[in-house]
PDB file of N, CA and C in Angstrom:
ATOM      1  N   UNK A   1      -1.219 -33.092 -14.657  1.00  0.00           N
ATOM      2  CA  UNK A   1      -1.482 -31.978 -13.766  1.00  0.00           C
ATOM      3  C   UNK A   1      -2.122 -30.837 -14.559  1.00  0.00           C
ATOM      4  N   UNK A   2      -3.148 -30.073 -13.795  1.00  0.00           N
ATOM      5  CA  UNK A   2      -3.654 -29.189 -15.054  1.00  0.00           C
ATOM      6  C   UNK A   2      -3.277 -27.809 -14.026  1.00  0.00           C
ATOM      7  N   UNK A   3      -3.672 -26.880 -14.874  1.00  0.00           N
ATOM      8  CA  UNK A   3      -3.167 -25.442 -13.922  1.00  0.00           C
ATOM      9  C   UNK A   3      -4.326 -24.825 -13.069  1.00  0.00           C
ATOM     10  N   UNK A   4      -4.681 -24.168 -12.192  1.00  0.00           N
ATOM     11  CA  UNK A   4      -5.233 -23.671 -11.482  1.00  0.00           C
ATOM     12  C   UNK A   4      -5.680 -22.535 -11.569  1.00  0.00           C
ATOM     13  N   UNK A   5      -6.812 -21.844 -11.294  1.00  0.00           N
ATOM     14  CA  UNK A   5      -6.952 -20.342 -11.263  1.00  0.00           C
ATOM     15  C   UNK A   5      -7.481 -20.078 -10.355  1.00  0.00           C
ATOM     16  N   UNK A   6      -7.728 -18.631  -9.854  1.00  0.00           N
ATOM     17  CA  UNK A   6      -8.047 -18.359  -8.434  1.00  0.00           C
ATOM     18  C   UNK A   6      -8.985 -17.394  -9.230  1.00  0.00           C
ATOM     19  N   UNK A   7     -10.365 -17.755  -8.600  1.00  0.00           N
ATOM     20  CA  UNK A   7     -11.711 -16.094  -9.002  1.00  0.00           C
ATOM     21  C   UNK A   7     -11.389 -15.061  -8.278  1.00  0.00           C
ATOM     22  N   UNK A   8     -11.948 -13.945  -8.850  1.00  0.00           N
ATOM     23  CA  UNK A   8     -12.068 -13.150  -8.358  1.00  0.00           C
ATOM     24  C   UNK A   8     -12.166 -13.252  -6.589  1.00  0.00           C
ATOM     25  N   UNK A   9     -13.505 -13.763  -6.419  1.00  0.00           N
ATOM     26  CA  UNK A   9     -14.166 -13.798  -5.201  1.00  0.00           C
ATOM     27  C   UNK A   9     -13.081 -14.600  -4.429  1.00  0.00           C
ATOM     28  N   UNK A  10     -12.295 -16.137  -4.691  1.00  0.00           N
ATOM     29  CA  UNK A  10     -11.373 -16.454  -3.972  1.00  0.00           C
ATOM     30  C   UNK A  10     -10.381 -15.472  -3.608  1.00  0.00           C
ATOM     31  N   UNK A  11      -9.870 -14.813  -4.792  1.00  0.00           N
ATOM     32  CA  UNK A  11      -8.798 -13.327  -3.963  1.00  0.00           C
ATOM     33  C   UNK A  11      -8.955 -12.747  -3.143  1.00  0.00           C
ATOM     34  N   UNK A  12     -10.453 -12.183  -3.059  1.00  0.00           N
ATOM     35  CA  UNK A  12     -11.265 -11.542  -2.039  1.00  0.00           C
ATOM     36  C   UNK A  12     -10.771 -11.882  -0.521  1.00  0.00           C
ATOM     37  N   UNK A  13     -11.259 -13.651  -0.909  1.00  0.00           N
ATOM     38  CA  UNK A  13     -11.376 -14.631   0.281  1.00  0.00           C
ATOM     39  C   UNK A  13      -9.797 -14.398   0.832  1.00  0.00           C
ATOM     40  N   UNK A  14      -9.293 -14.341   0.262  1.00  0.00           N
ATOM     41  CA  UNK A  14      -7.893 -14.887   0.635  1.00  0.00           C
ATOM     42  C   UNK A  14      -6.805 -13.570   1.390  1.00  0.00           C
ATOM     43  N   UNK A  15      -7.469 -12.016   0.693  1.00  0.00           N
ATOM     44  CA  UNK A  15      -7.282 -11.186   1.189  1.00  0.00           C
ATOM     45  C   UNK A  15      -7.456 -10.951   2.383  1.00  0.00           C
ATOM     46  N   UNK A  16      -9.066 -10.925   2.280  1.00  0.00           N
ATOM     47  CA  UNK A  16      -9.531 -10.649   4.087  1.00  0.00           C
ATOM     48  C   UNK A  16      -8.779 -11.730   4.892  1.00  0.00           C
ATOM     49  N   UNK A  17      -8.385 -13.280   4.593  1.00  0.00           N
ATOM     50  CA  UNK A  17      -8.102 -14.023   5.695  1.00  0.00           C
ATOM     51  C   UNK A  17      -6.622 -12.970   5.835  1.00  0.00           C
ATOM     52  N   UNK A  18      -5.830 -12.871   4.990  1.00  0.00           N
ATOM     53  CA  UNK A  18      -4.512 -12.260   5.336  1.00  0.00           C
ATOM     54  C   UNK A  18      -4.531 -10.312   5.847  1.00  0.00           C
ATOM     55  N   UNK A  19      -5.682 -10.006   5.954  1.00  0.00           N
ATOM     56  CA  UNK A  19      -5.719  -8.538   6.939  1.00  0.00           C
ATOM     57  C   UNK A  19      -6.083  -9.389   8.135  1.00  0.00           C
ATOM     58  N   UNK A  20      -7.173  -9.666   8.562  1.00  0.00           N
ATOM     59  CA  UNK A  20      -7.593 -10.180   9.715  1.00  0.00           C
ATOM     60  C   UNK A  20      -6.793 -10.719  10.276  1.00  0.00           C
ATOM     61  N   UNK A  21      -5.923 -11.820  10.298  1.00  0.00           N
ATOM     62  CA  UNK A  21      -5.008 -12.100  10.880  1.00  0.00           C
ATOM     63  C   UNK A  21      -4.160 -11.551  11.066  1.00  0.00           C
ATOM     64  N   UNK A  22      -3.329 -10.554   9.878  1.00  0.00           N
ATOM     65  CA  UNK A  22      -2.424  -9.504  10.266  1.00  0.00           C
ATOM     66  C   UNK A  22      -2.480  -8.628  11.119  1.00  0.00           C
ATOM     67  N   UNK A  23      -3.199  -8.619  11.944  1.00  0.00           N
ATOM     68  CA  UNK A  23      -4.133  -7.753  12.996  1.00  0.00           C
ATOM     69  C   UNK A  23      -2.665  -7.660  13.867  1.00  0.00           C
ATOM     70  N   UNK A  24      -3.551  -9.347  14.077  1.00  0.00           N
ATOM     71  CA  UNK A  24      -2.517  -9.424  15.475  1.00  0.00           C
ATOM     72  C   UNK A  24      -1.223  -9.983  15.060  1.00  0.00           C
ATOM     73  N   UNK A  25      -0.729 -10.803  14.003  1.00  0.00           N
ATOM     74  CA  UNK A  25       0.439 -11.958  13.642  1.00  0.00           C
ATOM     75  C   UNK A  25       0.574 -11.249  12.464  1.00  0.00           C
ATOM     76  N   UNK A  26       1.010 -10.401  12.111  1.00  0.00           N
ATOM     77  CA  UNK A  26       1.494 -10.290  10.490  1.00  0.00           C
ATOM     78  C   UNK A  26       2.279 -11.641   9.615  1.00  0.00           C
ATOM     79  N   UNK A  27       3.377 -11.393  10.610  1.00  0.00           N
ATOM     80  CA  UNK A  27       4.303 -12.790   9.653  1.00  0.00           C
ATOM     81  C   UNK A  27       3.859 -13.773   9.424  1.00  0.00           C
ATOM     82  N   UNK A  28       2.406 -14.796  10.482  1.00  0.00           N
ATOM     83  CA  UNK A  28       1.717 -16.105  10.666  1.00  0.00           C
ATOM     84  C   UNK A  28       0.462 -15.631   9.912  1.00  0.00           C
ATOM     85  N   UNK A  29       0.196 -14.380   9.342  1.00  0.00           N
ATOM     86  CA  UNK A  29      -0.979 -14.353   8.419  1.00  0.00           C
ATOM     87  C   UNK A  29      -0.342 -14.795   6.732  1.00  0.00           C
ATOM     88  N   UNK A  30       0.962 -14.166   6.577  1.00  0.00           N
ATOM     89  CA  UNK A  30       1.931 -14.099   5.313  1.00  0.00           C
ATOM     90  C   UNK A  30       1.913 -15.386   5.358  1.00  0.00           C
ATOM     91  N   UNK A  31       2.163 -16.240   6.345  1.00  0.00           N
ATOM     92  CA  UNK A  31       2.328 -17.742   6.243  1.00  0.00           C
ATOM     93  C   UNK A  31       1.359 -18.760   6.261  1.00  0.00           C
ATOM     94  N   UNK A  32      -0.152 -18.609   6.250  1.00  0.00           N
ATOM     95  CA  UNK A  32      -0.495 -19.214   6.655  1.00  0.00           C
ATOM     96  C   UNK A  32      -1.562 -18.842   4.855  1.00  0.00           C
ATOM     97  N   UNK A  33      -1.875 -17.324   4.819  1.00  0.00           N
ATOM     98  CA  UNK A  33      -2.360 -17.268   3.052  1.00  0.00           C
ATOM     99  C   UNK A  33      -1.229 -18.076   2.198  1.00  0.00           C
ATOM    100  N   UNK A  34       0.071 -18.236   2.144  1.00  0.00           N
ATOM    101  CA  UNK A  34       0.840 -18.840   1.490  1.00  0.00           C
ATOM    102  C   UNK A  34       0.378 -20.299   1.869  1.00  0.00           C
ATOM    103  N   UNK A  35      -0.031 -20.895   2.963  1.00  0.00           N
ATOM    104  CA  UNK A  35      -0.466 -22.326   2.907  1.00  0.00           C
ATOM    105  C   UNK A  35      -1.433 -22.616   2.019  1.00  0.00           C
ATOM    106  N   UNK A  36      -2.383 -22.013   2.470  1.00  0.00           N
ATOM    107  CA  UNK A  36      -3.833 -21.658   1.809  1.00  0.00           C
ATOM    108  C   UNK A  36      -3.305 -22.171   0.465  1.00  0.00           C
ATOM    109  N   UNK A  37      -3.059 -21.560  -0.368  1.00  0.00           N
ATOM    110  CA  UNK A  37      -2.164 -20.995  -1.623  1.00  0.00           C
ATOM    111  C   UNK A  37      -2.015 -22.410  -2.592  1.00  0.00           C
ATOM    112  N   UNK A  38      -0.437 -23.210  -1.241  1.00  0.00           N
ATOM    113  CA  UNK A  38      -0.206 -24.544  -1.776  1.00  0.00           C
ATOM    114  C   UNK A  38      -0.884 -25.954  -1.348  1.00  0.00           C
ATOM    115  N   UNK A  39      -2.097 -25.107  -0.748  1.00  0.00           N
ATOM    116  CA  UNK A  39      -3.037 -26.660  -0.471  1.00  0.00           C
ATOM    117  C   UNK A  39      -3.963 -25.927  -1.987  1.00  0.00           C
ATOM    118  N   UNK A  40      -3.958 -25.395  -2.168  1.00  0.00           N
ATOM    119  CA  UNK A  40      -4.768 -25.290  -3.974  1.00  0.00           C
ATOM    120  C   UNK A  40      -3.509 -25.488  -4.813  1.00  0.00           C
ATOM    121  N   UNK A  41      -2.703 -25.306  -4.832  1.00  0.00           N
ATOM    122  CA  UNK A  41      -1.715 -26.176  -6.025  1.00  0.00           C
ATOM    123  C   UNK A  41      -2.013 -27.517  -5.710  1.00  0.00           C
ATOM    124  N   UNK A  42      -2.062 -28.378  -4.885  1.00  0.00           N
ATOM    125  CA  UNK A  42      -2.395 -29.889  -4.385  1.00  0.00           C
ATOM    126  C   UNK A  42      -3.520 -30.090  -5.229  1.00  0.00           C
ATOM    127  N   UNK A  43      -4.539 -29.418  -5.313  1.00  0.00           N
ATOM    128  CA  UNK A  43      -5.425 -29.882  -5.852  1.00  0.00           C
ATOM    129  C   UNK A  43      -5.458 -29.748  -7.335  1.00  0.00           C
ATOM    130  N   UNK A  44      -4.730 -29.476  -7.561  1.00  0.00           N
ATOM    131  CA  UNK A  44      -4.103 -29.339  -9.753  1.00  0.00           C
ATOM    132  C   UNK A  44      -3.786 -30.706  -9.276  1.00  0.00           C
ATOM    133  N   UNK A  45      -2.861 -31.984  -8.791  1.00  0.00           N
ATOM    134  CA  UNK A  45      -2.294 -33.041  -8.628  1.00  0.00           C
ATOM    135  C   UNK A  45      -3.531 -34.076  -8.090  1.00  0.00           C
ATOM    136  N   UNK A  46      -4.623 -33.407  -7.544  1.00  0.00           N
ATOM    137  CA  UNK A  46      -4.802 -34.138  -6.976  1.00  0.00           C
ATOM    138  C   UNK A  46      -7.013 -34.137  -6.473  1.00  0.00           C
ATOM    139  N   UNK A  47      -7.324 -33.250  -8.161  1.00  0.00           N
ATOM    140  CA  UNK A  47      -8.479 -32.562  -8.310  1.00  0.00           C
ATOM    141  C   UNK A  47      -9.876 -33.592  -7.661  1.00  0.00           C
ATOM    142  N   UNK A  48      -9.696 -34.872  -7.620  1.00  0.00           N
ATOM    143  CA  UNK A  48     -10.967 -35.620  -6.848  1.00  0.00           C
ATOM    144  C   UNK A  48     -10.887 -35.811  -5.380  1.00  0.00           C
ATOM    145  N   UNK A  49      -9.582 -34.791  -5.152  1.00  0.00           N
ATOM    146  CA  UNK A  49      -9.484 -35.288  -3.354  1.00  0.00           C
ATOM    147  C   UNK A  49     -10.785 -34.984  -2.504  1.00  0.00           C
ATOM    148  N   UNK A  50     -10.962 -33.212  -3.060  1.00  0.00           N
ATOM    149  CA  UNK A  50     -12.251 -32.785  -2.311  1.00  0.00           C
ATOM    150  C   UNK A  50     -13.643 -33.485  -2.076  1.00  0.00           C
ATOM    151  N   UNK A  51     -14.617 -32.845  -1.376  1.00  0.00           N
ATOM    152  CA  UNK A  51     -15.796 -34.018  -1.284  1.00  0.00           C
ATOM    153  C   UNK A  51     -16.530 -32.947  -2.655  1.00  0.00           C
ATOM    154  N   UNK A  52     -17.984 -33.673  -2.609  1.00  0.00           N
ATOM    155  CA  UNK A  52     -18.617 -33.284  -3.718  1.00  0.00           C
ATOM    156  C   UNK A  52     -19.516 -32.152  -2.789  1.00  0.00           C
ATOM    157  N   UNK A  53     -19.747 -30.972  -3.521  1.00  0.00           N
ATOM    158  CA  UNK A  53     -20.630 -29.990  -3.068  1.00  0.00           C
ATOM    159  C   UNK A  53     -21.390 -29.423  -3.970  1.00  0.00           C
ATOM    160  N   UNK A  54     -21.995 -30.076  -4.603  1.00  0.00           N
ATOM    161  CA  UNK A  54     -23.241 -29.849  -5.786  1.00  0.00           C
ATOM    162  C   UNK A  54     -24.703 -29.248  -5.029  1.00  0.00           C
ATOM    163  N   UNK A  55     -24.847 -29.603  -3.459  1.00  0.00           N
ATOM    164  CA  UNK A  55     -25.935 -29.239  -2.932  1.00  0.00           C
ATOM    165  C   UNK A  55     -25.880 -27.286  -3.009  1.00  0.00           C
ATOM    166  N   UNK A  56     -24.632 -26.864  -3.043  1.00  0.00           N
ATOM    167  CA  UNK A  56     -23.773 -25.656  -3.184  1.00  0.00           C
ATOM    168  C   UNK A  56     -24.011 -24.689  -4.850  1.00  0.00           C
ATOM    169  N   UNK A  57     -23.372 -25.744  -5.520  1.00  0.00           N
ATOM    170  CA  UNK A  57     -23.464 -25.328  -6.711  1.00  0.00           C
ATOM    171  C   UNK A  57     -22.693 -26.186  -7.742  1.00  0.00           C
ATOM    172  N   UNK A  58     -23.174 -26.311  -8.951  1.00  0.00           N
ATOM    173  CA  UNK A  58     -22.600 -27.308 -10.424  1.00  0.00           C
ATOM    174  C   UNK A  58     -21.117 -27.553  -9.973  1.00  0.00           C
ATOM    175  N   UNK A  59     -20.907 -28.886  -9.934  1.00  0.00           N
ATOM    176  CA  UNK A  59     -19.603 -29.464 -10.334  1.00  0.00           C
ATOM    177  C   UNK A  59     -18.371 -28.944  -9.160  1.00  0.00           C
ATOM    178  N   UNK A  60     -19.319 -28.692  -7.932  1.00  0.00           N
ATOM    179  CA  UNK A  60     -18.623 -27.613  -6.704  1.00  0.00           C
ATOM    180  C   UNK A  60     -18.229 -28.756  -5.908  1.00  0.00           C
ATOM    181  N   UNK A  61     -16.721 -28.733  -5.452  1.00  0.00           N
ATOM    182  CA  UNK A  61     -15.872 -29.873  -4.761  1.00  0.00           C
ATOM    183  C   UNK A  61     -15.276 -28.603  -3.343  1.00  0.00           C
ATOM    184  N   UNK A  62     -15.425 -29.536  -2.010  1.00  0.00           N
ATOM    185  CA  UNK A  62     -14.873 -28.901  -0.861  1.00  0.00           C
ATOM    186  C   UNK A  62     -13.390 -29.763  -0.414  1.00  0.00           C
ATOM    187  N   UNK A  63     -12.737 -28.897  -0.192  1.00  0.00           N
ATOM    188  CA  UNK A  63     -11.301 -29.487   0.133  1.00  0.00           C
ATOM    189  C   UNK A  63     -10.917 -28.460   1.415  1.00  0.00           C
ATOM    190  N   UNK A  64     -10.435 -29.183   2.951  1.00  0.00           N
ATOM    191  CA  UNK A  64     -10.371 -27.970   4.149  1.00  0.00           C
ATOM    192  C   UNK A  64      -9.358 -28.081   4.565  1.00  0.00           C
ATOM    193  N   UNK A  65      -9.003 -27.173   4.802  1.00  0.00           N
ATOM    194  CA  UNK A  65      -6.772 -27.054   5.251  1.00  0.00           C
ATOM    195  C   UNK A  65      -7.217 -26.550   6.551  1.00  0.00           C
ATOM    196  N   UNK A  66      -6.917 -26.902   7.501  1.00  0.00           N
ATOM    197  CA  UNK A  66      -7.115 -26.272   9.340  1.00  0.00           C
ATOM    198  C   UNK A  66      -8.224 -25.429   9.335  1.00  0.00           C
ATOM    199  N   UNK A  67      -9.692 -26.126   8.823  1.00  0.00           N
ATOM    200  CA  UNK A  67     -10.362 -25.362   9.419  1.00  0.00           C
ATOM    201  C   UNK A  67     -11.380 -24.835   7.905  1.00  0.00           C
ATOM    202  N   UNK A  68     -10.608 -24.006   7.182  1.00  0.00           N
ATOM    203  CA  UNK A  68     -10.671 -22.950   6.276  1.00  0.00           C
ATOM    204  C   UNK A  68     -11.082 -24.024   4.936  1.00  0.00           C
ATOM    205  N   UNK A  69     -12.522 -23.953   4.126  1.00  0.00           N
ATOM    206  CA  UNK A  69     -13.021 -24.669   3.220  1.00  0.00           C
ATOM    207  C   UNK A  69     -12.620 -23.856   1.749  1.00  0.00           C
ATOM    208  N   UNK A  70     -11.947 -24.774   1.521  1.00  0.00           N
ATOM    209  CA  UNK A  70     -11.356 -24.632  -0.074  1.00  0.00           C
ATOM    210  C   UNK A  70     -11.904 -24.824  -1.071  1.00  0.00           C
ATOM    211  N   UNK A  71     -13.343 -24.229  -1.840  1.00  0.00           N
ATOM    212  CA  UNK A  71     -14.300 -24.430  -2.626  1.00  0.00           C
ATOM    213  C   UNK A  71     -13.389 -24.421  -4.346  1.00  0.00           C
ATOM    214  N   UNK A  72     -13.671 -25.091  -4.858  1.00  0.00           N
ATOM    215  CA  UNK A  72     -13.220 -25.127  -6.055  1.00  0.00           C
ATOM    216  C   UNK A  72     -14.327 -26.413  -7.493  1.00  0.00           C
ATOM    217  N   UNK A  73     -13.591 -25.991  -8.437  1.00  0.00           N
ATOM    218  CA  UNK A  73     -14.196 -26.738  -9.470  1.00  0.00           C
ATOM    219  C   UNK A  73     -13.109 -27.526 -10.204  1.00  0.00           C
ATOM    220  N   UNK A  74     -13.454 -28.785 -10.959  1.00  0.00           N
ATOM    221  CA  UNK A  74     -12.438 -29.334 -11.874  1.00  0.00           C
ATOM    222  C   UNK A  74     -12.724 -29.439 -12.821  1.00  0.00           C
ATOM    223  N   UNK A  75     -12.612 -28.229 -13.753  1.00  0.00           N
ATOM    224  CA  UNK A  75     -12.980 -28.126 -15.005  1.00  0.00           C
ATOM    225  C   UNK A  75     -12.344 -29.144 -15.682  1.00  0.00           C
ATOM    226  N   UNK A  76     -12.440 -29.122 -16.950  1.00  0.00           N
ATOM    227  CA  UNK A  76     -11.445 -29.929 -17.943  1.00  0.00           C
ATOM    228  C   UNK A  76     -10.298 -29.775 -18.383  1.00  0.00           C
ATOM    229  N   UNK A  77     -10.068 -28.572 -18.398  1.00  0.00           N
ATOM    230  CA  UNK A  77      -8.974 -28.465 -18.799  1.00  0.00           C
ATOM    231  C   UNK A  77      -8.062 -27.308 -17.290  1.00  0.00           C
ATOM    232  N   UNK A  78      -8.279 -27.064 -16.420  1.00  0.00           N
ATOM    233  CA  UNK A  78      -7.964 -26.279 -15.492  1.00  0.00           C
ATOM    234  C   UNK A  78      -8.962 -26.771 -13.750  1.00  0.00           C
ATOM    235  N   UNK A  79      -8.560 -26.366 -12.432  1.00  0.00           N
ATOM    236  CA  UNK A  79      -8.773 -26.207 -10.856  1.00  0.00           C
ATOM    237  C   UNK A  79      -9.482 -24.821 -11.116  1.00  0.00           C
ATOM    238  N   UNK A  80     -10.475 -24.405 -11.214  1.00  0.00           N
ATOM    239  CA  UNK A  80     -11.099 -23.098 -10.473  1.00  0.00           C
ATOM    240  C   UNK A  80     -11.152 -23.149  -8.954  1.00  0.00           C
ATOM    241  N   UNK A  81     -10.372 -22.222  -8.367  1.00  0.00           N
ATOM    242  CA  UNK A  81     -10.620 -21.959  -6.689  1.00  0.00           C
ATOM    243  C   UNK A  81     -11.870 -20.890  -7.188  1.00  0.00           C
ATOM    244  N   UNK A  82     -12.567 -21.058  -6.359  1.00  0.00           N
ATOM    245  CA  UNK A  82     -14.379 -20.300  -6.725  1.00  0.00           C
ATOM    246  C   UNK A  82     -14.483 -19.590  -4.819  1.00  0.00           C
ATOM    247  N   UNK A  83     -13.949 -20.413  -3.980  1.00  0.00           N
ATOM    248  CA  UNK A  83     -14.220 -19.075  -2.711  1.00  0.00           C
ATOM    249  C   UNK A  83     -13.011 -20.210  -1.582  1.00  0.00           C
ATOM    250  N   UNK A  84     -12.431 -19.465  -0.814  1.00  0.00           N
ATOM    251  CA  UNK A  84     -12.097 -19.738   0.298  1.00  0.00           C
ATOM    252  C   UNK A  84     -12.469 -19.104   1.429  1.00  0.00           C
ATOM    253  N   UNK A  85     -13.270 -19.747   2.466  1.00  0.00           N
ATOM    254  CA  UNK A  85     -14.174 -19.290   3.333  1.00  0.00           C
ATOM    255  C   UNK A  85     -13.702 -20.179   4.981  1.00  0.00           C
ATOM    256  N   UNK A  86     -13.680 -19.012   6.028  1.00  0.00           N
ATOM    257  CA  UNK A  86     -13.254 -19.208   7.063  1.00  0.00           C
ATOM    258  C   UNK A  86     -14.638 -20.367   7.993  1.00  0.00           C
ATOM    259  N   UNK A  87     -14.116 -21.118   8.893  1.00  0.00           N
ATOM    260  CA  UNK A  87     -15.333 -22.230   9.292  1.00  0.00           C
ATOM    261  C   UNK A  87     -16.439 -21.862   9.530  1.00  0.00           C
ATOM    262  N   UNK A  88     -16.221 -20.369   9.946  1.00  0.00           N
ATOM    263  CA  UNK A  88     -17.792 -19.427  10.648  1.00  0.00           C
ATOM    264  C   UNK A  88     -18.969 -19.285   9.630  1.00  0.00           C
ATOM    265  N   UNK A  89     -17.906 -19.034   8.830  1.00  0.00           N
ATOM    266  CA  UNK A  89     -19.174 -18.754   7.279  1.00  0.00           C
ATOM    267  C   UNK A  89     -20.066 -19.868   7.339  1.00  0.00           C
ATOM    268  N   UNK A  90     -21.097 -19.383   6.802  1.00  0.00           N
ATOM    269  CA  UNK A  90     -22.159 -20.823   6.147  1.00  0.00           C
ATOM    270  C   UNK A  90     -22.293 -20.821   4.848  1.00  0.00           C
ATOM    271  N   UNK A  91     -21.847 -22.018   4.366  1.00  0.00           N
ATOM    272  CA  UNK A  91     -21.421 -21.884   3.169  1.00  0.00           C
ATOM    273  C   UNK A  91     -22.639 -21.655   1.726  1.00  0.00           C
ATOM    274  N   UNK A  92     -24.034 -22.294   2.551  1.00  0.00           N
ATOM    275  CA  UNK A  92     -25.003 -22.244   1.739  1.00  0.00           C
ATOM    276  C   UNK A  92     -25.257 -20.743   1.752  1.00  0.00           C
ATOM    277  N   UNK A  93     -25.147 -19.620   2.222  1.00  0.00           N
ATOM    278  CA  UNK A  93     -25.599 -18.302   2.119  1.00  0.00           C
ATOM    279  C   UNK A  93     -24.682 -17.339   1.135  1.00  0.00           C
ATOM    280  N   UNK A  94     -23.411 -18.470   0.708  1.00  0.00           N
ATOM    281  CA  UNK A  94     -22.052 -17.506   0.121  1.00  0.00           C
ATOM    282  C   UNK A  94     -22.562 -17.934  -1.743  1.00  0.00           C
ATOM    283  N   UNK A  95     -22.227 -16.881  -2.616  1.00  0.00           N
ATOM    284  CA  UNK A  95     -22.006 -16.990  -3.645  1.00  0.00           C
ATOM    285  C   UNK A  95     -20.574 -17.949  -4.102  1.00  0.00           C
ATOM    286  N   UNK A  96     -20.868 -18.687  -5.613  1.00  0.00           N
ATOM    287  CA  UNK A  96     -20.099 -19.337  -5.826  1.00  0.00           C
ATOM    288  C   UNK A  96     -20.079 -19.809  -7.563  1.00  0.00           C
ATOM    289  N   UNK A  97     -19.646 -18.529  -8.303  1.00  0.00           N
ATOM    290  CA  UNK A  97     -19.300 -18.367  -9.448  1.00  0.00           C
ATOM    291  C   UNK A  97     -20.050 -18.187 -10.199  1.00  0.00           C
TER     292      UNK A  97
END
């Protein structure tokens, strides 16, 4: 199992999903960034699950929990989460490390 890190820009990502939803659901936004969260620990266990997204950017793997695309990398020695982006986004217009 190797360890994980979250970029910058994924924090970002992960922020706005947990205001926006807190809008209306506070407690189901708290719960649902905490999913977010441990579907990227899964991928320390489990780093070739995602598909390949090189059309995106170098060595860029997509992995999607309800919806919400879990961009990351599998370095060698560590999981970079590089963006988590809601389905609306298009993913070719988003930066990615």
């Amino acid at each position: 199992m190797k360890p994980f890190e979250f970029s910058e820009k994924s924090l970002e990502d992960l922020s706005g999903i947990l205001v926006y939803i807190a809008r209306d659901k506070p407690l189901a936004a708290s719960r649902f960034v905490e999913e977010l969260q441990q579907q990227c620990s899964l991928l320390t266990h489990f780093p070739q699950l995602g598909s390949r997204r090189e059309d995106l950017a170098e060595r860029l793997r997509l992995f999607t929990y309800r919806g919400y695309g879990i961009y990351y990398r599998d370095l060698s020695d560590r999981v970079r989460i590089e963006r988590v982006l809601h389905p609306s986004l298009d993913a070719g217009t988003q930066s990615f490390g």
